[in-house]
C-alpha atoms as a PDB file:
ATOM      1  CA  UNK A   1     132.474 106.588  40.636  1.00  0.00           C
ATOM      2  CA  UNK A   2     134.315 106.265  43.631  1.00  0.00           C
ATOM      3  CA  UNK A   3     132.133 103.879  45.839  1.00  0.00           C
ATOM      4  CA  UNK A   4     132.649 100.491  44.281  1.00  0.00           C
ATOM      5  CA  UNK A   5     130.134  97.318  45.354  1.00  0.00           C
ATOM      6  CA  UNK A   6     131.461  94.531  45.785  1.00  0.00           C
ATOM      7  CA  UNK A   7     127.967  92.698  46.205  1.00  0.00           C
ATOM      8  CA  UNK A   8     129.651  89.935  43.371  1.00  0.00           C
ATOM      9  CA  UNK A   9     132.265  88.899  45.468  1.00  0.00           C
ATOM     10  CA  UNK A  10     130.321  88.777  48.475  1.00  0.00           C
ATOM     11  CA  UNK A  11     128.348  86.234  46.475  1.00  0.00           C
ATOM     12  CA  UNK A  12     131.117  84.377  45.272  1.00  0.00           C
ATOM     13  CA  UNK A  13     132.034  84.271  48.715  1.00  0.00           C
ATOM     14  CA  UNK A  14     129.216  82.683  50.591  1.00  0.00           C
ATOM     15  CA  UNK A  15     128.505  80.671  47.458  1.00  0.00           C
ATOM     16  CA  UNK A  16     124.789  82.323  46.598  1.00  0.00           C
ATOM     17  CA  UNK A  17     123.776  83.011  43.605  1.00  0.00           C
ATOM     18  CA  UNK A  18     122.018  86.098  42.589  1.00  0.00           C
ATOM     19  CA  UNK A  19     118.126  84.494  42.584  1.00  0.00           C
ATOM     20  CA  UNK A  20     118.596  83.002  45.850  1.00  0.00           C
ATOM     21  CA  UNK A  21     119.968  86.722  47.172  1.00  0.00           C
ATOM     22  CA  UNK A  22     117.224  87.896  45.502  1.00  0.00           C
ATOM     23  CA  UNK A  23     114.306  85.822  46.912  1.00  0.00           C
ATOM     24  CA  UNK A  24     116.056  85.888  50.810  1.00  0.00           C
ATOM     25  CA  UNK A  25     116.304  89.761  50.334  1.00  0.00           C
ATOM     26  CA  UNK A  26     112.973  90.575  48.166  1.00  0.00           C
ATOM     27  CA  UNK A  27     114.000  92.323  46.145  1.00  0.00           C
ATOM     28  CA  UNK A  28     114.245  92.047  42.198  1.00  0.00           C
ATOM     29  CA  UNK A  29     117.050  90.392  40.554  1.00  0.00           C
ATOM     30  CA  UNK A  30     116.810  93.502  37.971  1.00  0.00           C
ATOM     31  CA  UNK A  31     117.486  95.490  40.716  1.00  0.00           C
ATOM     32  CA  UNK A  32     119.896  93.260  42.133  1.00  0.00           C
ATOM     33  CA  UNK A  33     121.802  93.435  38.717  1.00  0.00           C
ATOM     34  CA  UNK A  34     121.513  97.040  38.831  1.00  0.00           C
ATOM     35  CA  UNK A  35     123.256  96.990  42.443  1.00  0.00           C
ATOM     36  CA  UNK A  36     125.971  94.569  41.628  1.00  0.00           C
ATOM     37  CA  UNK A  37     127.353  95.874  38.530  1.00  0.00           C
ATOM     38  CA  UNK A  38     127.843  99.321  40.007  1.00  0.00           C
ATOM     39  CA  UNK A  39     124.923 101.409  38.436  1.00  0.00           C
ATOM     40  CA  UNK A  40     122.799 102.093  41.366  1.00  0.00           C
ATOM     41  CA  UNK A  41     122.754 105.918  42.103  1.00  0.00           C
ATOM     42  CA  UNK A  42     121.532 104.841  45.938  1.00  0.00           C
ATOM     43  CA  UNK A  43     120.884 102.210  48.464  1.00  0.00           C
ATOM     44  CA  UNK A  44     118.071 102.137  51.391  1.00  0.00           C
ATOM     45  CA  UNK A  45     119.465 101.034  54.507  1.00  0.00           C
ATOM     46  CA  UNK A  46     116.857  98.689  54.756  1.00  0.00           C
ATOM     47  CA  UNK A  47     118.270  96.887  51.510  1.00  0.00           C
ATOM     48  CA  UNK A  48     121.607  96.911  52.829  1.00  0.00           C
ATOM     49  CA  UNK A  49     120.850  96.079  56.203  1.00  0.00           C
ATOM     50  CA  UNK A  50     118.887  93.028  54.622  1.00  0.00           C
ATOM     51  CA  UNK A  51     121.641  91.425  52.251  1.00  0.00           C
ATOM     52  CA  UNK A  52     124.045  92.100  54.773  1.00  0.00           C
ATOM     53  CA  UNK A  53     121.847  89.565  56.778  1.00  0.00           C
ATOM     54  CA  UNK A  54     121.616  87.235  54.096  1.00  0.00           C
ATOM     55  CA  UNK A  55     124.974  87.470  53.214  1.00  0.00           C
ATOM     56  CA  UNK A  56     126.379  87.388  57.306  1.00  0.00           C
ATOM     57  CA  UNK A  57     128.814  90.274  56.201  1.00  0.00           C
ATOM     58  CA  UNK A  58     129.220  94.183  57.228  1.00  0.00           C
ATOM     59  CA  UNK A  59     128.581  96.631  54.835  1.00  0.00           C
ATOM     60  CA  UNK A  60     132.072  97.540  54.350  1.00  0.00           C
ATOM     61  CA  UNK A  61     132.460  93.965  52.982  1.00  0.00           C
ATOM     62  CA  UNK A  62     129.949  95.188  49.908  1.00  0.00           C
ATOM     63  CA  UNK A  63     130.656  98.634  49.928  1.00  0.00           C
ATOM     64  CA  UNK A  64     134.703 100.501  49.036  1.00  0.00           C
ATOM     65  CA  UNK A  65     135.408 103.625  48.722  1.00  0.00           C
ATOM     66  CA  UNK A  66     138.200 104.619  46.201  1.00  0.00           C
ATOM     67  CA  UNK A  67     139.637 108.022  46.048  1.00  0.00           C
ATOM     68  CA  UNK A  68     138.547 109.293  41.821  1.00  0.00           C
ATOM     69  CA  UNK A  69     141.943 110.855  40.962  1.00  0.00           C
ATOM     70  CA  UNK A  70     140.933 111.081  37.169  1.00  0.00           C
ATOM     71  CA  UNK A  71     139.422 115.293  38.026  1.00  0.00           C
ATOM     72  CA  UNK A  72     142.666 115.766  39.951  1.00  0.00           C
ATOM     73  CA  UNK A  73     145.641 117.225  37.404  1.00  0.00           C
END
């Protein structure tokens, strides 16, 4: 996948764990989980616009891009 989320460091960061992100954000801690270890397939605006909030970051502080070079031979 070549959009990484860096939602764990972000946490580590402002010291929050993933229940209080998820009760400031409302939104499950499954899907939470689901977010921060990559497997989410998408992401509402709304969601990100909200733990940015929480967080006080940008979205480029959660979200990275990386360049997949594993298809390229």
């Amino acid at each position: 996948m070549a959009i990484i989320v860096n939602l764990d460091v972000m946490l580590a960061k402002r010291k929050m764990s993933v229940t209080e992100l998820s009760e400031r954000v409302g939104i499950t801690m499954a899907n939470l989980s689901i977010l921060k270890n990559g497997k989410a397939k998408a992401i509402r605006l709304s969601t990100l616009d909200a733990i940015c909030e929480a967080l006080d970051c940008q979205p480029g502080d959660i979200l990275e891009y990386r360049r997949d070079d594993a298809g390229e031979a």
